[in-house]
Structures are given as C-alpha cells and as structure tokens.
N, C-alpha and C. Protein backbone atom coordinates (compact mmCIF):
# COMPACT_ATOMS: atom_id res chain seq x y z
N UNK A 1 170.21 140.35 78.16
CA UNK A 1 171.33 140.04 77.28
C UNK A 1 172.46 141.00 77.58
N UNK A 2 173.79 140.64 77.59
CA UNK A 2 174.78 141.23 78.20
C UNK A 2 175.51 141.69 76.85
N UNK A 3 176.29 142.27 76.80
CA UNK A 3 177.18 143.04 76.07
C UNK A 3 178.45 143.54 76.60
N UNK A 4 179.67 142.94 75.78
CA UNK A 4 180.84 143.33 76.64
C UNK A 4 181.61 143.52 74.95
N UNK A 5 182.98 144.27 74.97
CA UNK A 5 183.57 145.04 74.34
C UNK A 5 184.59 143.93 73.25
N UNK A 6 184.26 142.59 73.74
CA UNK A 6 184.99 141.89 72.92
C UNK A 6 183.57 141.18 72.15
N UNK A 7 182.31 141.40 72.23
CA UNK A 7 181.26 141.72 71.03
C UNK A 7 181.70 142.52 70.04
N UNK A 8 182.38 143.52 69.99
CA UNK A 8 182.28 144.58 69.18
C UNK A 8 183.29 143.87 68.25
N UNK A 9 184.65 143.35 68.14
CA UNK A 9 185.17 142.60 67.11
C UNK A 9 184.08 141.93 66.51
N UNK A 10 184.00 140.89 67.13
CA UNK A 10 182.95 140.03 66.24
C UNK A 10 181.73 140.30 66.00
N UNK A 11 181.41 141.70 65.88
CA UNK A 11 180.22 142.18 65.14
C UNK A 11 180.68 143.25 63.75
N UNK A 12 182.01 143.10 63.57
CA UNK A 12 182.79 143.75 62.15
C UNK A 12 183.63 143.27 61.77
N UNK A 13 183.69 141.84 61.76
CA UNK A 13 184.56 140.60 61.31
C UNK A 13 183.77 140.02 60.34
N UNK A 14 184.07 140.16 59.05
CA UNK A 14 183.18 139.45 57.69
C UNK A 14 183.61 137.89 57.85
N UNK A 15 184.13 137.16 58.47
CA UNK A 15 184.07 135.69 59.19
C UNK A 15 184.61 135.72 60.00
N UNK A 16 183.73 134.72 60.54
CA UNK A 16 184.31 134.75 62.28
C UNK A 16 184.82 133.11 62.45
N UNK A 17 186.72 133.43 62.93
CA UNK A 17 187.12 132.73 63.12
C UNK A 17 187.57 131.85 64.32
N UNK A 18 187.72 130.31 64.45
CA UNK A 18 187.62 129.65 65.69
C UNK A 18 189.31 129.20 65.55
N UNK A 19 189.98 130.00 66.31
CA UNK A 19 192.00 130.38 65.66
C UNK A 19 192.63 130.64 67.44
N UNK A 20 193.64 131.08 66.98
CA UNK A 20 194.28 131.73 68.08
C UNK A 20 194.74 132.70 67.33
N UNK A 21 195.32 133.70 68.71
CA UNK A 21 195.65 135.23 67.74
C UNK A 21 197.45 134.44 68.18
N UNK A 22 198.08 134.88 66.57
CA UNK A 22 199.67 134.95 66.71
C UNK A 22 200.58 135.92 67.28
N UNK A 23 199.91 137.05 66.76
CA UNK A 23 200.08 138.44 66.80
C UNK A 23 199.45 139.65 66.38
N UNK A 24 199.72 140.60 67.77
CA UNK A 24 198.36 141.88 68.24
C UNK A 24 199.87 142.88 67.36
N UNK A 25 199.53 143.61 66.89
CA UNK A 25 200.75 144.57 66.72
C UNK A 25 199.61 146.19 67.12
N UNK A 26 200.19 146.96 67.84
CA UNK A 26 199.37 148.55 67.66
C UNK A 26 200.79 149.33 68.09
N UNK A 27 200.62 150.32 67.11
CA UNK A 27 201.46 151.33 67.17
C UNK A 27 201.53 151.99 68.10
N UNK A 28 203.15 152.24 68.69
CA UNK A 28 203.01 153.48 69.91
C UNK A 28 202.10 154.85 69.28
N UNK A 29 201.22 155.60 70.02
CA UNK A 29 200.41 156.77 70.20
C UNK A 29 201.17 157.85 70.10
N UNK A 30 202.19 157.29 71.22
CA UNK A 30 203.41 159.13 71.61
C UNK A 30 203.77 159.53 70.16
N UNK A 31 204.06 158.36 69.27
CA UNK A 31 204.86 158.77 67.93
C UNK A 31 203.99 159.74 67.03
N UNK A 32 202.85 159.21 67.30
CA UNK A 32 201.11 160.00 66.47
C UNK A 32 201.34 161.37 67.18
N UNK A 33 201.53 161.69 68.05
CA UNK A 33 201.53 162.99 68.60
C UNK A 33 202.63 164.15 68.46
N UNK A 34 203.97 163.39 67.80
CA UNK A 34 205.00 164.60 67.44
C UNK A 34 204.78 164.59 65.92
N UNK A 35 203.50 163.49 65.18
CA UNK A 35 203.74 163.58 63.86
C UNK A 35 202.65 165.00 63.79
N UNK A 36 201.69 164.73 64.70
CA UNK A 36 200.45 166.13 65.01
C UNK A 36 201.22 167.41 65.00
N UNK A 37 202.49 167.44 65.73
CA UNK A 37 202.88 168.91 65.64
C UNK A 37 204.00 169.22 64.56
N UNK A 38 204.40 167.94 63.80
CA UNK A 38 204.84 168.48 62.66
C UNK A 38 203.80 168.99 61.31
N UNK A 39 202.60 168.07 61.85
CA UNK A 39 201.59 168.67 60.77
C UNK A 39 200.75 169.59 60.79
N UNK A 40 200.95 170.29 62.09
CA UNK A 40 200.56 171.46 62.31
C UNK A 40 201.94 173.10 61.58
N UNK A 41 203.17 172.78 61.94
CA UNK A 41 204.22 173.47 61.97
C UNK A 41 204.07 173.45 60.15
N UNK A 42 204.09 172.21 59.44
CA UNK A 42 203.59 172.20 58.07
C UNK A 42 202.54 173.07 57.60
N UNK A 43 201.75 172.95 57.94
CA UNK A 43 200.51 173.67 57.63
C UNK A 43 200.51 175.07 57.77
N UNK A 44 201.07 175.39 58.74
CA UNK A 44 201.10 176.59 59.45
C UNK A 44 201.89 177.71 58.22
N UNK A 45 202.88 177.00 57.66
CA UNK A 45 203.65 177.44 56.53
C UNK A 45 202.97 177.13 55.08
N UNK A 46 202.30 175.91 54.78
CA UNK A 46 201.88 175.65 53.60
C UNK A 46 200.95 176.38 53.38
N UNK A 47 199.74 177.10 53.95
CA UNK A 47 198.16 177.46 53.87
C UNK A 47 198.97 179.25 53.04
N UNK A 48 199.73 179.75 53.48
CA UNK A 48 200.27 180.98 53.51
C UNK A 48 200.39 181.14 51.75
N UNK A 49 201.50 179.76 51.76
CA UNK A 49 201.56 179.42 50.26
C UNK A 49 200.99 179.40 49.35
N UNK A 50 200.17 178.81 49.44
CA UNK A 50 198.81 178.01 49.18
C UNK A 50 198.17 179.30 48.68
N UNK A 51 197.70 180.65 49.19
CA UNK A 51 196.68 181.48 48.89
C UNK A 51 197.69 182.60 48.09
N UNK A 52 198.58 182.20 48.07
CA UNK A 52 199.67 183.48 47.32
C UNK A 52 199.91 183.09 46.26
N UNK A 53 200.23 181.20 46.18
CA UNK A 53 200.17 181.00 44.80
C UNK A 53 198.70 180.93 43.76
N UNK A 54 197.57 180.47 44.38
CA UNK A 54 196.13 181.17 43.59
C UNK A 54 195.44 182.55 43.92
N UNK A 55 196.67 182.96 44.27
CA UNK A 55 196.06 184.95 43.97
C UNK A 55 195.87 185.49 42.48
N UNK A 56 194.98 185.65 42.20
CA UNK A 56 194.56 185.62 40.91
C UNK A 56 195.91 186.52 39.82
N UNK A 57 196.24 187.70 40.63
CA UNK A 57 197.62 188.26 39.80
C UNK A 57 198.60 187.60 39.64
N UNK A 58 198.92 186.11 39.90
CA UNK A 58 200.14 185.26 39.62
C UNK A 58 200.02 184.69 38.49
N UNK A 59 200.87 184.94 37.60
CA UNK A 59 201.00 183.85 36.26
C UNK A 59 202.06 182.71 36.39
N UNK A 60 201.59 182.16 35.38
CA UNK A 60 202.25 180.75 35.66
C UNK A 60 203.43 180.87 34.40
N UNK A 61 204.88 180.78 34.74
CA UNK A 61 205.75 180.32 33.81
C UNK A 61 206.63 179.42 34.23
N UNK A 62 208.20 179.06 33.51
CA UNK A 62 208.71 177.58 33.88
C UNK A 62 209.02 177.70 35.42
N UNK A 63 209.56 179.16 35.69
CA UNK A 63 210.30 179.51 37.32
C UNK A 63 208.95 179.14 38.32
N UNK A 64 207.75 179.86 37.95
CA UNK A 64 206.60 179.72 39.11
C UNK A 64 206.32 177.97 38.77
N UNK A 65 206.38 177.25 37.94
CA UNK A 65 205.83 176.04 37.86
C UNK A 65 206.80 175.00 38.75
N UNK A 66 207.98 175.60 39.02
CA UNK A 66 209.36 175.05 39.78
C UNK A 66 208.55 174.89 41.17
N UNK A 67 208.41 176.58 41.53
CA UNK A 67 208.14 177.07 42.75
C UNK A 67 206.87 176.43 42.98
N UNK A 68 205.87 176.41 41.71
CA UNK A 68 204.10 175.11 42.42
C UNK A 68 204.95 173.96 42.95
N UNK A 69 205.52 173.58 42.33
CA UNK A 69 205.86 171.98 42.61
C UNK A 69 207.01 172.24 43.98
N UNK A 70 207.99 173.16 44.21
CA UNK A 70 208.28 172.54 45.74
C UNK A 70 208.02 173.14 46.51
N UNK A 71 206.86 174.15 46.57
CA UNK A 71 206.04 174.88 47.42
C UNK A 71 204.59 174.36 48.00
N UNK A 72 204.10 173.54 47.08
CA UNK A 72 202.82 172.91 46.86
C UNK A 72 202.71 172.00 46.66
N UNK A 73 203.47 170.62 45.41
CA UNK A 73 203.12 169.35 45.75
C UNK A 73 203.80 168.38 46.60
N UNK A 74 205.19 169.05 47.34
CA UNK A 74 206.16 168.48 48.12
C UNK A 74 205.30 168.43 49.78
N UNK A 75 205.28 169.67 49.72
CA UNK A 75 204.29 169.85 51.00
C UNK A 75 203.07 169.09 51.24
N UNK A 76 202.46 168.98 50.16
CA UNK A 76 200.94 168.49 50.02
C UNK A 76 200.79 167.32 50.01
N UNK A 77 202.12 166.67 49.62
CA UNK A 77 202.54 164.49 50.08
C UNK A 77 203.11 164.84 51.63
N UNK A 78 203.82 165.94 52.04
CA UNK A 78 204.04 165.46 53.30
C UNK A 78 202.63 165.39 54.04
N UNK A 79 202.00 166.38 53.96
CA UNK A 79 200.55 166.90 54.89
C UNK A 79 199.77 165.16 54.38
N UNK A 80 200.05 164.56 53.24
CA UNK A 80 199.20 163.15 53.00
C UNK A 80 199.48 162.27 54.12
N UNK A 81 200.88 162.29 53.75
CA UNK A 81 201.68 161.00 54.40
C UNK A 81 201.64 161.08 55.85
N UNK A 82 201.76 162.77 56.67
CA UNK A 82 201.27 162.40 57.96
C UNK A 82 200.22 162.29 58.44
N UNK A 83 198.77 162.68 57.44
CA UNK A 83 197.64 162.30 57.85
C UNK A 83 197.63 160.79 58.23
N UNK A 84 197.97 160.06 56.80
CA UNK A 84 197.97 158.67 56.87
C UNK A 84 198.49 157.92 58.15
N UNK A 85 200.02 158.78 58.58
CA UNK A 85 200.87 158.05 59.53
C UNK A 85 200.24 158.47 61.42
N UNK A 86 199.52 159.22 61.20
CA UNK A 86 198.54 159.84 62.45
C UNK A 86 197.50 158.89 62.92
N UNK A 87 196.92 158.40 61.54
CA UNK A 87 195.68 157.56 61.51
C UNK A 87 195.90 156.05 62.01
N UNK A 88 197.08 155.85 61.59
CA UNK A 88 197.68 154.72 62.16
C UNK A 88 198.36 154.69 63.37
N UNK A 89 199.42 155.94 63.79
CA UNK A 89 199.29 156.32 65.28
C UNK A 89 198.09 155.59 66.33
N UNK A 90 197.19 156.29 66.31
CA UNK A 90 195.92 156.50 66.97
C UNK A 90 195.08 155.10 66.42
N UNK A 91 194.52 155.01 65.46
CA UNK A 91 193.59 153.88 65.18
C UNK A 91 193.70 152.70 64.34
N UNK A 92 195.23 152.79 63.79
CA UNK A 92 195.59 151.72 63.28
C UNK A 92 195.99 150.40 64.42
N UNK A 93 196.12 148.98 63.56
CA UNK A 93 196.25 147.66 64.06
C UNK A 93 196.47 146.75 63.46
N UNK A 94 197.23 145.83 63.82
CA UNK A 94 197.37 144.70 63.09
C UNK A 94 197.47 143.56 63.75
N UNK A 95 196.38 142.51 63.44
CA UNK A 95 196.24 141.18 63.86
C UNK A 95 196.24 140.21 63.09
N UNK A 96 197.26 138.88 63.65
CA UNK A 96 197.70 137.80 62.82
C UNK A 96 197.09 136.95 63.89
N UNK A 97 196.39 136.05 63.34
CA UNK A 97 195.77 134.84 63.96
C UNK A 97 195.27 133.64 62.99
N UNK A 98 195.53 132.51 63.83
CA UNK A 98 195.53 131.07 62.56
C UNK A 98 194.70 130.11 63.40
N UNK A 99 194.44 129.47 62.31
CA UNK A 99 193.38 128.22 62.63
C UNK A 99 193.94 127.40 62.13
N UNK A 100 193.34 126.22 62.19
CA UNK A 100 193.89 124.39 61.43
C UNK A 100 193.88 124.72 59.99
N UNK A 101 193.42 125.30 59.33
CA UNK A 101 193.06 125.58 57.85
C UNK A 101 194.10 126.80 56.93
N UNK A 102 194.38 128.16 58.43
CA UNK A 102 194.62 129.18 57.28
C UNK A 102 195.40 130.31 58.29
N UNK A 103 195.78 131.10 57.77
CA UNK A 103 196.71 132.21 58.76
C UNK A 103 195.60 133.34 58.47
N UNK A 104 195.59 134.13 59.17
CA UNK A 104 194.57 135.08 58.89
C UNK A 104 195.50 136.47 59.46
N UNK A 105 194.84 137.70 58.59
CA UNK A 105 195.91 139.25 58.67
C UNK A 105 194.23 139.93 58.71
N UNK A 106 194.62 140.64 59.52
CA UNK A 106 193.41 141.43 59.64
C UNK A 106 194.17 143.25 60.01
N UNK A 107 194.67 144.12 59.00
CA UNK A 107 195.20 145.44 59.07
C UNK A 107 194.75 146.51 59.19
N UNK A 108 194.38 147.61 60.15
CA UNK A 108 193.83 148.42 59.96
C UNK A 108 194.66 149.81 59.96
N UNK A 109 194.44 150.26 58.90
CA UNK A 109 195.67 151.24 58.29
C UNK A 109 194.54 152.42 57.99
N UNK A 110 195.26 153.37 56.58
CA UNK A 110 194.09 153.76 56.33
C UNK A 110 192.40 153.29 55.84
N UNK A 111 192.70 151.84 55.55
CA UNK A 111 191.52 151.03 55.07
C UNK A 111 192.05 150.08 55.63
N UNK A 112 190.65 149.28 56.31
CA UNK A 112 191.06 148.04 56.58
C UNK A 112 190.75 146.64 55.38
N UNK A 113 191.88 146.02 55.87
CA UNK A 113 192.73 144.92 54.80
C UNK A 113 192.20 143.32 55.95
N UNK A 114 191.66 142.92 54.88
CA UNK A 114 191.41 141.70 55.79
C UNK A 114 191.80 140.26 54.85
N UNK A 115 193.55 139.35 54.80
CA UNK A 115 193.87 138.61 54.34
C UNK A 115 193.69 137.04 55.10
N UNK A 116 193.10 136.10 54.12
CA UNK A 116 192.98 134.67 54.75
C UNK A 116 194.08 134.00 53.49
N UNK A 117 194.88 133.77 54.29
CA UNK A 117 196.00 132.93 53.19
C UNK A 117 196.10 131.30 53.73
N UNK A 118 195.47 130.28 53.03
CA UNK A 118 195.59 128.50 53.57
C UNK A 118 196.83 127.91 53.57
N UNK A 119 196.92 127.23 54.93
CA UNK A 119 198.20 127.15 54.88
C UNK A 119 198.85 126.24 54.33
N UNK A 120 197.85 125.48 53.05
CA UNK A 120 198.27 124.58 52.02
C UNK A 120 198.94 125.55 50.54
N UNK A 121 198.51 126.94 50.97
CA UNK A 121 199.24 127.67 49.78
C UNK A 121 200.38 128.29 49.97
N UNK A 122 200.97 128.46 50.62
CA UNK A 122 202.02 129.17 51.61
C UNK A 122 203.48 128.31 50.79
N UNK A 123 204.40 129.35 49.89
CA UNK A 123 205.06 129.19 49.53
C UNK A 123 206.77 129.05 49.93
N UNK A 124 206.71 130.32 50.74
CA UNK A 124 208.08 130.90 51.27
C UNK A 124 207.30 132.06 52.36
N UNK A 125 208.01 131.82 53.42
CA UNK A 125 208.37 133.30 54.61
C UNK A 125 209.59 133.47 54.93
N UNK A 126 209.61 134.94 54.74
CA UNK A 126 210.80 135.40 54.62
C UNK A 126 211.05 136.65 55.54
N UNK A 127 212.23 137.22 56.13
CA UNK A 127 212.11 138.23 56.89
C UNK A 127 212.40 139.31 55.39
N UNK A 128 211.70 140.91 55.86
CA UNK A 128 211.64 141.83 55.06
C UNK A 128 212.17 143.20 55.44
N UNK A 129 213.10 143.31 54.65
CA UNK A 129 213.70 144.83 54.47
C UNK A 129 213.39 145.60 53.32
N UNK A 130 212.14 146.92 54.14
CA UNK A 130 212.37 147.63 53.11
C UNK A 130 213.23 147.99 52.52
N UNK A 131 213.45 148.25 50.78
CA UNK A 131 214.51 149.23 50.11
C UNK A 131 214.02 151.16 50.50
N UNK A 132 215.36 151.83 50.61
CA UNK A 132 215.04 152.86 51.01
C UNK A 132 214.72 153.51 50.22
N UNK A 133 214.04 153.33 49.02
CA UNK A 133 213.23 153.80 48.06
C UNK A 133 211.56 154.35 48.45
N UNK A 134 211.17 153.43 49.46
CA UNK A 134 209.84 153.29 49.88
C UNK A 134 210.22 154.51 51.05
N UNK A 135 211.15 155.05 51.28
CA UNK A 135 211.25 155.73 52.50
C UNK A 135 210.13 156.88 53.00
N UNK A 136 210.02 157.53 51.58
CA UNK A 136 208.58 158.53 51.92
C UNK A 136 207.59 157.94 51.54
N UNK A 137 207.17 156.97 51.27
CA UNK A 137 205.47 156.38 51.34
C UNK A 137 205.39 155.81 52.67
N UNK A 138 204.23 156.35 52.80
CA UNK A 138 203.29 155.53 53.97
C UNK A 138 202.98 154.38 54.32
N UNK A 139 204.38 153.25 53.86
CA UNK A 139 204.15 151.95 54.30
C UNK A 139 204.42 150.98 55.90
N UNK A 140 204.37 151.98 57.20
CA UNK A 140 204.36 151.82 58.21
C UNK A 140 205.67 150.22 58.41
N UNK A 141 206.67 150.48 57.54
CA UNK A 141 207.70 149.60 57.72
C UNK A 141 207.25 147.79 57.56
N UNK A 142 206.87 146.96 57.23
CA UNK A 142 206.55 145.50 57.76
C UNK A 142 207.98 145.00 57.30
N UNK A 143 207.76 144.01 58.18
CA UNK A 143 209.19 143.17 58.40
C UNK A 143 209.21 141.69 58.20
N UNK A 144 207.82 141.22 57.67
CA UNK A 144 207.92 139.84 57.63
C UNK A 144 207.16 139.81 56.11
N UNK A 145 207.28 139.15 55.15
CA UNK A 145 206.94 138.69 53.86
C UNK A 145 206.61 136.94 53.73
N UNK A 146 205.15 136.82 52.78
CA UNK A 146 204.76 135.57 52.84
C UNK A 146 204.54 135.70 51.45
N UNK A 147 204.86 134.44 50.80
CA UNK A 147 204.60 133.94 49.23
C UNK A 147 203.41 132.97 49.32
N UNK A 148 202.60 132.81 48.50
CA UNK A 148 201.90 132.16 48.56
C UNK A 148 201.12 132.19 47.05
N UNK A 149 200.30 130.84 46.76
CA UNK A 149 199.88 130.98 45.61
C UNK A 149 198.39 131.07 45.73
N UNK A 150 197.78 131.84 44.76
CA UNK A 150 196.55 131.96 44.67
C UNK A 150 195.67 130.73 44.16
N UNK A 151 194.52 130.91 44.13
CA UNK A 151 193.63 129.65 43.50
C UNK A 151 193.82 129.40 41.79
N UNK A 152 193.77 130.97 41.35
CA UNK A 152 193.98 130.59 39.81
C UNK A 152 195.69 130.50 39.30
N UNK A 153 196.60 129.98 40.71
CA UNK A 153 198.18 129.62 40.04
C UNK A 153 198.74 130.75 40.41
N UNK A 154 198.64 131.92 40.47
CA UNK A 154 199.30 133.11 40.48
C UNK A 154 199.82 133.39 41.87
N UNK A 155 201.13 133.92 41.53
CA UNK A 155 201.78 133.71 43.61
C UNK A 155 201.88 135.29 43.37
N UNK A 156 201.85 135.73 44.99
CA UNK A 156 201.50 137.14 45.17
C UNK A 156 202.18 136.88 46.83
N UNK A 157 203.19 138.12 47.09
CA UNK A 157 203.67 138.29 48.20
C UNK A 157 202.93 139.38 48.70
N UNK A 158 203.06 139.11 50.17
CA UNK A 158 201.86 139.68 51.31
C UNK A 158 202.35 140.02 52.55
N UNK A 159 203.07 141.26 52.70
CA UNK A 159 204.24 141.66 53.81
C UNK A 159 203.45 142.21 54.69
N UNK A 160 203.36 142.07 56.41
CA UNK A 160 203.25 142.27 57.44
C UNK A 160 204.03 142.42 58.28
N UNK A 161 203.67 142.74 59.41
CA UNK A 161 204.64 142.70 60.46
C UNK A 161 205.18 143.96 60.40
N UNK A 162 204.09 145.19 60.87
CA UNK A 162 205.05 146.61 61.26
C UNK A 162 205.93 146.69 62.34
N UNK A 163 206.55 147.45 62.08
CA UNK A 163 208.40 148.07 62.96
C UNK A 163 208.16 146.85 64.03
N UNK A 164 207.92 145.65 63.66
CA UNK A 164 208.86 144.69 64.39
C UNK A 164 210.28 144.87 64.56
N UNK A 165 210.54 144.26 65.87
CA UNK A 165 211.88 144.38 65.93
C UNK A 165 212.92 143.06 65.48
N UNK A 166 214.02 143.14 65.19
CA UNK A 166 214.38 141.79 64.63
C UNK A 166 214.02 140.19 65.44
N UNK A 167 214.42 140.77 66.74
CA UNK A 167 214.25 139.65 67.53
C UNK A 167 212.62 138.99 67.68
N UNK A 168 211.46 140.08 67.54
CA UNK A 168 210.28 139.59 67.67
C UNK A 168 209.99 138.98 65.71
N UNK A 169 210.67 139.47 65.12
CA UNK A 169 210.26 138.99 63.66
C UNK A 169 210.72 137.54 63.59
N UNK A 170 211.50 137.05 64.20
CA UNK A 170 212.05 135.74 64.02
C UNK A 170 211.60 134.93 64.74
N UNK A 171 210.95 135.37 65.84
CA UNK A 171 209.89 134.75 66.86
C UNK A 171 208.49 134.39 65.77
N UNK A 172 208.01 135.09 65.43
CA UNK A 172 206.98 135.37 64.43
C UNK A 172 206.83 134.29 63.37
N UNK A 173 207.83 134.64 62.29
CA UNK A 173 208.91 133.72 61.83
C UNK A 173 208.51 132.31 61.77
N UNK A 174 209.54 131.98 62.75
CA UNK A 174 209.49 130.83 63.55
C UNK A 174 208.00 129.74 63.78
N UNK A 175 207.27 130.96 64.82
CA UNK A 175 206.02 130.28 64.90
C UNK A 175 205.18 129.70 63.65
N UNK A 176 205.09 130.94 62.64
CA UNK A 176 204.01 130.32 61.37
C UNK A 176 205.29 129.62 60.51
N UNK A 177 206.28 129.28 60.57
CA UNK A 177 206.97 127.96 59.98
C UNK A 177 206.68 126.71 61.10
N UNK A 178 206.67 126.82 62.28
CA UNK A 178 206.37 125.67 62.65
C UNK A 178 204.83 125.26 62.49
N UNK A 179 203.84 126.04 62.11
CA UNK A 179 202.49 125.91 62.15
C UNK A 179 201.85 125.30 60.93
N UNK A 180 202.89 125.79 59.85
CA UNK A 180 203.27 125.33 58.70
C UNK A 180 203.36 124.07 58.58
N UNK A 181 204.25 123.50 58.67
CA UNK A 181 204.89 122.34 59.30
C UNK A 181 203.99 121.44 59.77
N UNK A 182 203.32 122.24 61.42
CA UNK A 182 201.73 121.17 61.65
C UNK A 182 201.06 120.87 61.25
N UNK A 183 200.69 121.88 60.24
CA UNK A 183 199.51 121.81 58.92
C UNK A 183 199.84 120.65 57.70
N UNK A 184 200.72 120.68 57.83
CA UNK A 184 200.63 119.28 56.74
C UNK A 184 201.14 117.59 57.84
N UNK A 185 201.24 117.96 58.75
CA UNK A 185 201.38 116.61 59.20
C UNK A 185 200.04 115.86 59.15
C-alpha cells in the first residue's frame, strides 16, 4: 500500500469532498520572519518590565496602574497578536473549494475553521473592506464577504479571502457568482 502526501489532507478532512478547489490562499513566510524579530526586539524590552513591575517592593497606585497598563497590557496584545500573525506566517491557509451542492472554506489560522455554506443559501457576495478599527486585531485582512442564511432563518456573514489583491478578489468574486448562477439552473 502506497502513501503519498496528498493522503495526508484527506486523512484530517471531517468530509471528504468530490469539488474543485476555487482558491489555495498561503501567506508569504518572509513576512512571518520580520514579525519573529519584532517579537523578539519586544520581548527583549517587555521581560525587563515584566520582573520590575512584580518586584515585591512595588506598590500599586493610580500613576503605577497607568504605567501596568502601557508597560504590560499594551505590550502583552502586541507579543499576542504577533504570535497569532507568525502562526499564520508559517502554518496558516486558506482553501475555497465547491461542489454541485455547496462552497466549502476550509481556514487554518490560529484554529482551524472549517465552513460548508449551500449554494441554495447564499444571499449576497460582496467585496470587503476592513474598517480601520480592526487594525490591531489579528484578522489577517479578508477581502471577500458572503451572506447567507442559516437552516433555522438566521443570516450570518462569513468573510474570507486574506490580503487578496483587488484584481484577484473580483476574479474570485466573479467565479462563485457565476457558480451561483449554475447552481440554480
């Protein structure tokens, strides 16, 4: 019995689908590697912090509670957010692939996300701009947004499509509206 490396998907796929893939998305690596030496250059400064502010002779009043919070919890979301954005560097992915029945998202971020949306529920696709509100969370940018309604009535939008570029988002786009389209002919 033989064994080759495209076994290994379909031995951690909770269904296995008979589709085409739409879209492979994986993050450039190089970017994972200057986020490594900012989270090193971070650290390098935070740990220092870190043992000066629980030195047992420090009391806590309103000035030191200033200084916890942008010494310690400012730092301590960045050191999150580039763990998160490292992990996705290096071992994150995202695959869009559809069958006659359903679009399928399969994300691997910090947890992997595995969405089957039918393409009899599929409300609206839309291209997506983050608000720059989201700017410091760890939402690896997506650029494409799908509406769709659930089984018990309830519609719930479902954004994909990291740092696409405009021109490949409308390609994208495009394709699952025309697939759309096939699906009900």
């Amino acid at each position: 019995m033989s064994f080759s490396f495209k076994d290994i998907g379909s031995i951690f796929k909770k269904t296995p689908v008979n589709g085409s893939v739409l879209l492979y998305n994986k993050p450039d690596a190089g970017t994972a590697l200057g986020q490594c030496v900012a989270l090193g250059i971070v650290a390098m400064f935070f740990v220092p912090i870190v043992i000066a502010v629980f030195d047992k002779t420090w009391t806590l009043d309103f000035v030191d509670f200033f200084v916890l919070i942008v010494f310690i919890l400012i730092p301590f979301w960045i050191v999150i957010v580039l763990l998160i954005e490292i992990y996705w560097g290096f071992l994150g992915s995202e695959i869009i692939y559809y069958s006659d029945t359903a679009l399928y998202v399969q994300q691997k971020q910090s947890f992997r996300r595995d969405v089957v949306i039918p393409w009899d529920c599929i409300t609206d696709i839309e291209p997506y701009d983050e608000p720059i509100l989201y700017y410091a969370l760890p939402t690896h940018d997506p650029t494409i947004c799908i509406t769709y309604k659930k089984a018990n009535g309830q519609t719930k939008k479902f954004r994909f499509g990291y740092h696409l570029s405009p021109n490949k988002r409308e390609i994208v786009i495009e394709r699952i509206q025309k697939l759309l389209v096939k699906s009900f002919a």
